[in-house]
Protein backbone atom coordinates (compact mmCIF):
# COMPACT_ATOMS: atom_id res chain seq x y z
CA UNK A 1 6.62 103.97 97.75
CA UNK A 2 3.37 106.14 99.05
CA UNK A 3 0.73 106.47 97.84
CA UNK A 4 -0.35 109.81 99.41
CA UNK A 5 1.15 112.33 101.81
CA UNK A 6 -0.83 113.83 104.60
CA UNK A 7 0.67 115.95 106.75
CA UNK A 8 -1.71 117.89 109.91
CA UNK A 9 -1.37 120.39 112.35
CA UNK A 10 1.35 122.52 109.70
CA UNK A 11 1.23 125.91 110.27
CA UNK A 12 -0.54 126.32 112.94
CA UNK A 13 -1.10 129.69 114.67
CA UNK A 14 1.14 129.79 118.05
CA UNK A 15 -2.32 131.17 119.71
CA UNK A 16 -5.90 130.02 118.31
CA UNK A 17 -8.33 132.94 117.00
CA UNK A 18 -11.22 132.83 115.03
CA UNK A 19 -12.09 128.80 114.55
CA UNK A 20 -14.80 129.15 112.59
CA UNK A 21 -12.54 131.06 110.10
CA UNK A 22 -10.36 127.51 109.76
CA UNK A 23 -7.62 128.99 109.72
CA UNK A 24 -5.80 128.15 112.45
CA UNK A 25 -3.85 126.02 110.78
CA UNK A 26 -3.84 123.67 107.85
CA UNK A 27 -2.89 120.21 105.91
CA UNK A 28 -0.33 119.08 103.66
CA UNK A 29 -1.51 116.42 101.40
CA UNK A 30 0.00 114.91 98.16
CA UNK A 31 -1.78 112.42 95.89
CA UNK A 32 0.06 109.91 93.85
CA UNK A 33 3.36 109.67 95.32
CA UNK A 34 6.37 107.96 94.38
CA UNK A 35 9.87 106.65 95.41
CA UNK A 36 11.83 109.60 96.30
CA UNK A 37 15.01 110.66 94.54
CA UNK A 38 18.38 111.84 95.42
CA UNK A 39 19.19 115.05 94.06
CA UNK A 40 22.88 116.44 95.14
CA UNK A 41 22.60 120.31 95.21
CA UNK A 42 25.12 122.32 92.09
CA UNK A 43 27.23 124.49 94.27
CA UNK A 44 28.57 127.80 93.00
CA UNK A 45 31.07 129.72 94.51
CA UNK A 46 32.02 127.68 97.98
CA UNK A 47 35.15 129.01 99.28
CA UNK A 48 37.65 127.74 101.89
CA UNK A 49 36.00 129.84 104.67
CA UNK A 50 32.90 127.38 104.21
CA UNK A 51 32.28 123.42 104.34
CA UNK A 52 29.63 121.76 102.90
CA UNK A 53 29.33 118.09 104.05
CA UNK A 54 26.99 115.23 104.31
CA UNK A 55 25.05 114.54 107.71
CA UNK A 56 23.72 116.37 110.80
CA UNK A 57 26.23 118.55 112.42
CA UNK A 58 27.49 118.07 115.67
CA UNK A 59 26.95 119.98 118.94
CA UNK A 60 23.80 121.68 117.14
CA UNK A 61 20.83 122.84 119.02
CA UNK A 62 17.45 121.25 118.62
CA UNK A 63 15.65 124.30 116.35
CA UNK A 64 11.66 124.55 115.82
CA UNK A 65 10.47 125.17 112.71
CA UNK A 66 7.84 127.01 111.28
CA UNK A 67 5.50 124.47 109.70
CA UNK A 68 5.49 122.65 112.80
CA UNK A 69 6.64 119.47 114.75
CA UNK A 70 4.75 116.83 111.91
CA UNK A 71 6.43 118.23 109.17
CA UNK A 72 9.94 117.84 110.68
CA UNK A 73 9.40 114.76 112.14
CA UNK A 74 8.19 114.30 107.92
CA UNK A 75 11.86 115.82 106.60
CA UNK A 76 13.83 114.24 109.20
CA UNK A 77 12.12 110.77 108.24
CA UNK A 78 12.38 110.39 104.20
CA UNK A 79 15.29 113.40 103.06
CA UNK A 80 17.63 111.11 101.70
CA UNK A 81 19.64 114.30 101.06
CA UNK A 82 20.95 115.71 104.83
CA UNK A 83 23.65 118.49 104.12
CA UNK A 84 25.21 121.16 106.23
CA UNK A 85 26.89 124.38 105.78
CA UNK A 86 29.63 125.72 108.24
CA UNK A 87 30.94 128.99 108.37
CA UNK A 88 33.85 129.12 109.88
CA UNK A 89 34.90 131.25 112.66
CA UNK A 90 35.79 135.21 111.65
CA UNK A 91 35.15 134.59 108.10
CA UNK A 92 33.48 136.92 105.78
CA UNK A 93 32.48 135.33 102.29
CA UNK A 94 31.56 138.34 99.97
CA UNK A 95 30.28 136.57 96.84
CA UNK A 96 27.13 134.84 97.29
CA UNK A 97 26.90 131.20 97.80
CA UNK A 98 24.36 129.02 95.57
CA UNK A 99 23.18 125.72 96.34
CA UNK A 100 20.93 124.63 93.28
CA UNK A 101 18.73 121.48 93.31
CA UNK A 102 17.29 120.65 90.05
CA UNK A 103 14.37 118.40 89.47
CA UNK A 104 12.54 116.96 87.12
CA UNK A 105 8.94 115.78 86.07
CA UNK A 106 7.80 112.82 88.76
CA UNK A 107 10.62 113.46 91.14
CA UNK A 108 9.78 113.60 94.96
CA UNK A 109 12.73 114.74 96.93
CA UNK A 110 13.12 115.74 100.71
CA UNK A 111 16.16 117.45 101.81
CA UNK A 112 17.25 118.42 105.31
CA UNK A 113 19.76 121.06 105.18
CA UNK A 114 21.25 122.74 107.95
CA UNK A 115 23.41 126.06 108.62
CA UNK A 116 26.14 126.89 110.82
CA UNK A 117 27.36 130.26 111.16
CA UNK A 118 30.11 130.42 113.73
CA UNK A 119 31.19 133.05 115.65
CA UNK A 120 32.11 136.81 113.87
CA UNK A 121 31.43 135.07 110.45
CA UNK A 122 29.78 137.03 107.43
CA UNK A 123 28.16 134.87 104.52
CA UNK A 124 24.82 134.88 102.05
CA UNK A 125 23.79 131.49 101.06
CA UNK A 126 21.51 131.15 97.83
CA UNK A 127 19.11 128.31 97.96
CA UNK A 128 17.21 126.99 94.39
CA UNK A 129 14.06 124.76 93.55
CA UNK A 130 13.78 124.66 90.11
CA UNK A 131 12.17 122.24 87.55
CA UNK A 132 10.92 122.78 84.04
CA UNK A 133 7.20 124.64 83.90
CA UNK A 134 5.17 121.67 82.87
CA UNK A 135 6.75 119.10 85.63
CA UNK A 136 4.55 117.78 88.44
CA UNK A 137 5.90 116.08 91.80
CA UNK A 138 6.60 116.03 95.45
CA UNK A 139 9.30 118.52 96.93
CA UNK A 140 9.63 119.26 100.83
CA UNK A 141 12.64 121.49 102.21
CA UNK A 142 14.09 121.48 105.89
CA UNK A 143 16.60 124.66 106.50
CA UNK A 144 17.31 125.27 110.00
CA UNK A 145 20.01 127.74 111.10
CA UNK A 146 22.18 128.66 113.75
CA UNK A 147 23.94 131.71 114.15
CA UNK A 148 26.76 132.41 117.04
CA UNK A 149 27.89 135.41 118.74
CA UNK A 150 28.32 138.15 115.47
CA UNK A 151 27.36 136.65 113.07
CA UNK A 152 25.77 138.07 109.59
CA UNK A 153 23.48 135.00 107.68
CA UNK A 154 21.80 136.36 104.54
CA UNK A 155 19.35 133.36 102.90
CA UNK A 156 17.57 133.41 99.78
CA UNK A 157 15.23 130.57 98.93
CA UNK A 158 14.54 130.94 95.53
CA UNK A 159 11.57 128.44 94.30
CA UNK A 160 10.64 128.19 90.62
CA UNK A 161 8.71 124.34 90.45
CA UNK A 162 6.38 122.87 88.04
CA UNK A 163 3.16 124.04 87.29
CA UNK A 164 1.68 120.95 89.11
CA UNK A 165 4.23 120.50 92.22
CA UNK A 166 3.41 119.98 95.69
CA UNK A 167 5.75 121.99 97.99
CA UNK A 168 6.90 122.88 101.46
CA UNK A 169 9.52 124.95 102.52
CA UNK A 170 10.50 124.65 106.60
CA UNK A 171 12.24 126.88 108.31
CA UNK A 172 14.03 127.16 111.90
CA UNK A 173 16.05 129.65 113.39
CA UNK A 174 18.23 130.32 116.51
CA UNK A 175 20.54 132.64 117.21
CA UNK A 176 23.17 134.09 120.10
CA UNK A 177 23.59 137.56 121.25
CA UNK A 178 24.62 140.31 118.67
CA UNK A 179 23.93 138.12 115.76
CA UNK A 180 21.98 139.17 112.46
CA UNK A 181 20.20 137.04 110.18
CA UNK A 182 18.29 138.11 107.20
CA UNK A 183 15.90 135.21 105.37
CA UNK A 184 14.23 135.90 101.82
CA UNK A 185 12.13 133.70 100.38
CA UNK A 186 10.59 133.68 96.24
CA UNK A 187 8.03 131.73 95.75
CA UNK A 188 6.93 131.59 92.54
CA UNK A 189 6.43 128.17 91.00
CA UNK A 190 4.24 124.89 91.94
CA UNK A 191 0.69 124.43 92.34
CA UNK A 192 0.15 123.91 96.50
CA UNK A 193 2.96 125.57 98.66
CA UNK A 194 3.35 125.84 101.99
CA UNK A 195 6.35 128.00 103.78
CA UNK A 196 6.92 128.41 107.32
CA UNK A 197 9.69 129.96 109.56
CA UNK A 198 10.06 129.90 113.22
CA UNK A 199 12.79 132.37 114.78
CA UNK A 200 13.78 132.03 118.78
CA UNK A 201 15.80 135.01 119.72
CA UNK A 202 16.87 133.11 123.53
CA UNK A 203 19.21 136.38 123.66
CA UNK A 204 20.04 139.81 123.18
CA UNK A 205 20.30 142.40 120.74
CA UNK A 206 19.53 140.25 117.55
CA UNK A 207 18.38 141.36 114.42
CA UNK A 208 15.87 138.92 112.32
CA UNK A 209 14.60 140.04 109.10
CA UNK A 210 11.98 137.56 107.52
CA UNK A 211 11.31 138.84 103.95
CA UNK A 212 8.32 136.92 101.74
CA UNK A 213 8.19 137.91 97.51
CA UNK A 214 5.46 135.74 95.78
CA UNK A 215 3.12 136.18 92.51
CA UNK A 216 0.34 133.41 92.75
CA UNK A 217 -1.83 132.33 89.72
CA UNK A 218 -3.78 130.22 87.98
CA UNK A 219 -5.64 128.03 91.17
CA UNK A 220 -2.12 128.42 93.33
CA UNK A 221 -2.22 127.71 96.65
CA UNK A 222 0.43 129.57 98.92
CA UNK A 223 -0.04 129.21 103.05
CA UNK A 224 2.42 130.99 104.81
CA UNK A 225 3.46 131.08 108.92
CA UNK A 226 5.89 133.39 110.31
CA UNK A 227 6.14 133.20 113.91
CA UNK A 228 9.52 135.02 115.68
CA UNK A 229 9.43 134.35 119.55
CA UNK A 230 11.49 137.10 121.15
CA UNK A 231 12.95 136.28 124.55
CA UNK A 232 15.96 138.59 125.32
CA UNK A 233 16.07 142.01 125.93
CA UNK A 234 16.92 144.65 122.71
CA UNK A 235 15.94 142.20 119.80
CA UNK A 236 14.71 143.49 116.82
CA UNK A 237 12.75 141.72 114.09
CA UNK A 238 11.46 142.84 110.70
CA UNK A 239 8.71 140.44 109.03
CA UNK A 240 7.34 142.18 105.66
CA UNK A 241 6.12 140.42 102.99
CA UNK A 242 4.92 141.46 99.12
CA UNK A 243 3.01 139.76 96.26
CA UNK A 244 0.85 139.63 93.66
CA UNK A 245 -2.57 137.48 93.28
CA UNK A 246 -4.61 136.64 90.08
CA UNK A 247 -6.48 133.85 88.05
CA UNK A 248 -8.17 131.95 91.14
CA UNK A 249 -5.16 132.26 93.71
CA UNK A 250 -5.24 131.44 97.08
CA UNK A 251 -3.10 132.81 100.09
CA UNK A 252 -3.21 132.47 103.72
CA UNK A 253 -0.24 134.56 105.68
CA UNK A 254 0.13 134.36 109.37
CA UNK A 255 2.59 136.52 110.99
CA UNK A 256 3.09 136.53 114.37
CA UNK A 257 5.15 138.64 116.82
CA UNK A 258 5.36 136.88 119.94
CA UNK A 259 7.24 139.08 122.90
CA UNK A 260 7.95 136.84 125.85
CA UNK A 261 8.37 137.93 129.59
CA UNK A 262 11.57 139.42 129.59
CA UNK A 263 12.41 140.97 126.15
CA UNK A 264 12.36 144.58 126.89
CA UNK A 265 13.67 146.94 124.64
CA UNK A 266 12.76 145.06 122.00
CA UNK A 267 10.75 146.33 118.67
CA UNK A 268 9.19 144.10 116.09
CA UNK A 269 7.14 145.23 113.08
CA UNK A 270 4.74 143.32 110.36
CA UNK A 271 4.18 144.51 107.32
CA UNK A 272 2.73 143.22 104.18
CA UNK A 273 1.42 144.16 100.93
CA UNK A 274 -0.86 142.59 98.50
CA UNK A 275 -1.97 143.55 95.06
CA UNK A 276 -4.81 142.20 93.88
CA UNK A 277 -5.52 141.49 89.89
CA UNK A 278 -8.30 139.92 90.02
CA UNK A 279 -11.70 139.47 91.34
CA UNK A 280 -11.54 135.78 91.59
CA UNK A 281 -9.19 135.07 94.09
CA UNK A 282 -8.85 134.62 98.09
CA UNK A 283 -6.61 136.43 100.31
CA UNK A 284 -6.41 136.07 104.27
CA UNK A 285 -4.22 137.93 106.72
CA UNK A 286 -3.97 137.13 110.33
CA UNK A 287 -1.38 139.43 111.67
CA UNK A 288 -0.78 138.45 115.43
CA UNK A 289 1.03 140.22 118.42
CA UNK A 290 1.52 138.50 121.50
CA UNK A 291 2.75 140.28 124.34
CA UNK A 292 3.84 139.30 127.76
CA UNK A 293 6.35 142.63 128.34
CA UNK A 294 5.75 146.12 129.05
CA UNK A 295 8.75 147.54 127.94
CA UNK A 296 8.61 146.75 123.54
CA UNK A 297 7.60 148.25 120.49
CA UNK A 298 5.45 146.12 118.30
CA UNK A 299 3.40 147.47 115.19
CA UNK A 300 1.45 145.60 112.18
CA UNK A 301 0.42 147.95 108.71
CA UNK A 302 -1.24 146.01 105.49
CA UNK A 303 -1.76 147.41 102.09
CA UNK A 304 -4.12 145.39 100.44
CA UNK A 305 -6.07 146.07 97.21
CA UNK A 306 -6.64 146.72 93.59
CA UNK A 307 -4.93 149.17 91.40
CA UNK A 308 -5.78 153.04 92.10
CA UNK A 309 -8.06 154.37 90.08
CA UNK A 310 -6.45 157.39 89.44
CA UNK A 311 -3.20 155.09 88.72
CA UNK A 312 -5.25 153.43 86.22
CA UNK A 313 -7.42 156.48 85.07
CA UNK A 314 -3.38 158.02 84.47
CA UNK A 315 -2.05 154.67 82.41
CA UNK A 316 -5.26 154.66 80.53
CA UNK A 317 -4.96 158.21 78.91
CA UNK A 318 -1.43 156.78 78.04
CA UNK A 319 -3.14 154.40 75.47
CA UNK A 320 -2.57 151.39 78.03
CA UNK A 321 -5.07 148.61 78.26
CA UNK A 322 -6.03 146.56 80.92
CA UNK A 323 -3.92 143.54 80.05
CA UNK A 324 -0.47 145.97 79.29
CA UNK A 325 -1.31 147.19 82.74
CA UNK A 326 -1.23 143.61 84.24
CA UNK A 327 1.80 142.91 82.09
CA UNK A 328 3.75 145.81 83.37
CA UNK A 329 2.69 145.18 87.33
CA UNK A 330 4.04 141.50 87.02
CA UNK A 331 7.03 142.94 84.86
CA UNK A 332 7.82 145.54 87.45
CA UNK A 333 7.53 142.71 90.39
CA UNK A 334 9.99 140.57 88.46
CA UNK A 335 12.26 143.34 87.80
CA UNK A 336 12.65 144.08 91.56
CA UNK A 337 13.00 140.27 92.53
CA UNK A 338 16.28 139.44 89.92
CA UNK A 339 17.39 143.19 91.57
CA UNK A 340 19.45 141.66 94.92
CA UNK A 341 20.09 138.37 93.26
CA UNK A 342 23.35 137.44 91.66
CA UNK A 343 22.84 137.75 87.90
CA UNK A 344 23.47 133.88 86.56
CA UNK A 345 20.41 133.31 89.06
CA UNK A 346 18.11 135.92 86.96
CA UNK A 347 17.60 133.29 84.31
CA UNK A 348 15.72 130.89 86.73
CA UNK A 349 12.94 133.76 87.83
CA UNK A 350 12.96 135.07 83.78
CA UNK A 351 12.27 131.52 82.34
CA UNK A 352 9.81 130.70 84.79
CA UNK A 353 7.85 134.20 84.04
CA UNK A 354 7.99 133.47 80.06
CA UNK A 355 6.21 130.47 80.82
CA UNK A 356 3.69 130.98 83.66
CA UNK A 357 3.03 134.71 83.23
């Protein structure tokens, strides 16, 4: 048993700016820790072109991920649940593939997962954290992927914890030449969250998409690091993220676009929009792009504000007030989120809104 978690150096920024901003990178910390549980995953939909077993896989590469070195030493340490997910070779899965892990008030669990998608293989894996509203506890996540020659990886992280959860969510990503991978993550629930994703594209023409939904309320916390280090020539890599702040919320998001000598022909963009609904809330962006190439495209946009006025001026005259308004931004956010999920997963983002929003 522990009594508290501390956790430095996690997201940190792959080049320093501003220091006396702080916000170079940041600390995981957990008061009031307990034993940690084992929590096997409820799979839905695994079919024979895909094995799920216990254990690190063989023959897979070492993989950096986005939080940072601490927090996987962290994972690799204390997840008492170590799973891994091969796709075999020239397989193409077309239903969606759910792996749900269920907690409860005063659990602390760790998992280590890892995904292999072999060669010419086609899959979307559907990741859960879920607990009821009111639960508190400890939850840390370690996904790293791998992704041969051809291959098509679609992941959704889905996270919908207790009001008063601490939680990280660590991601690592490699991936050989001609191979596409697509990551969403939907962060919703717990208290203090912290998501990170690393993607090394060693080769050539690769497509990483890095996709971030989140509404963050009521004294949240949500710090966020994506960092995609393109090597090889012809990559290209989509990072975009969307949310919603209000009631004392607090978000950090660092993207970074990192093109290494070497890559040419390669195009990256950042994108990323906030709305915000309140006055009383914090939002920082550092959008970075690092270039050691002459031969790229790299480009960073933000949207960041409060409602138009003539949007509102409009809704007004249709006998809206201010808190229908609010109601039908968050309604409209949840709408789209449930919209490229499988629908026995809708129920997970609609009970969490009926209780937190």
């Amino acid at each position: 048993m522990e009594n508290k978690i501390i956790i430095n150096n996690a997201n940190t920024l792959p080049v320093p700016t501003w220091r006396w901003l702080k916000l170079n990178d940041s600390t995981i910390s957990c008061e009031n820790t307990g034993n940690y549980t084992v929590i096997e995953p409820q799979t839905e939909n695994v079919p024979d072109g895909i094995k799920i077993k216990n254990g690190v896989p063989e023959n897979f590469p070492q993989i950096k991920t986005g939080i940072g070195e601490a927090a996987n030493k962290f994972t690799a340490a204390h997840a008492l649940n170590k799973k891994t997910i091969i796709i075999k070779e020239n397989t193409t899965v077309s239903e969606p593939v759910s792996l749900i892990y269920k907690l409860d008030n005063d659990n602390f669990l760790v998992t280590d997962d890892y995904v292999y998608a072999k060669k010419n293989s086609q899959a979307t894996l559907i990741f859960v954290y879920t607990s009821p509203y009111k639960a508190q506890g400890f939850h840390a996540s370690s996904l790293k992927i791998f992704a041969e020659e051809n291959a098509r990886i679609n992941i959704i992280q889905i996270q919908t914890l207790g009001e008063k959860f601490t939680n990280f969510d660590d991601i690592g990503i490699q991936c050989d030449d001609n191979a596409e991978i697509l990551v969403k993550q939907i962060a919703l629930g717990g208290k203090n969250n912290w998501l990170g994703i690393n993607g090394d594209l060693m080769n050539s023409n690769a497509h990483l998409n890095l996709n971030l939904d989140y509404i963050t309320a009521k004294d949240q916390s949500l710090d966020i690091n994506y960092v995609a280090n393109i090597y090889g020539k012809k990559n290209n890599v989509q990072i975009s993220a969307s949310g919603i702040l209000m009631h004392n919320a607090k978000k950090i998001m660092r993207g970074t676009l990192d093109f290494r000598q070497g890559c040419k022909g390669s195009i990256g963009n950042e994108n990323e929009n906030v709305l915000l609904l309140d006055e009383d809330i914090q939002n920082k962006s550092i959008p970075l792009i690092l270039c050691n190439e002459d031969d790229i495209e790299g480009n960073h946009s933000a949207s960041i504000g409060e409602m138009d006025e003539a949007q509102l001026f409009y809704l007004y005259t249709r006998g809206l007030d201010d808190r229908q308004i609010r109601q039908m931004q968050l309604n409209s956010k949840i709408q789209l989120l449930c919209r490229d999920l499988p629908e026995k997963l809708h129920s997970y983002i609609l009970d969490y809104q009926k209780e937190a929003f």
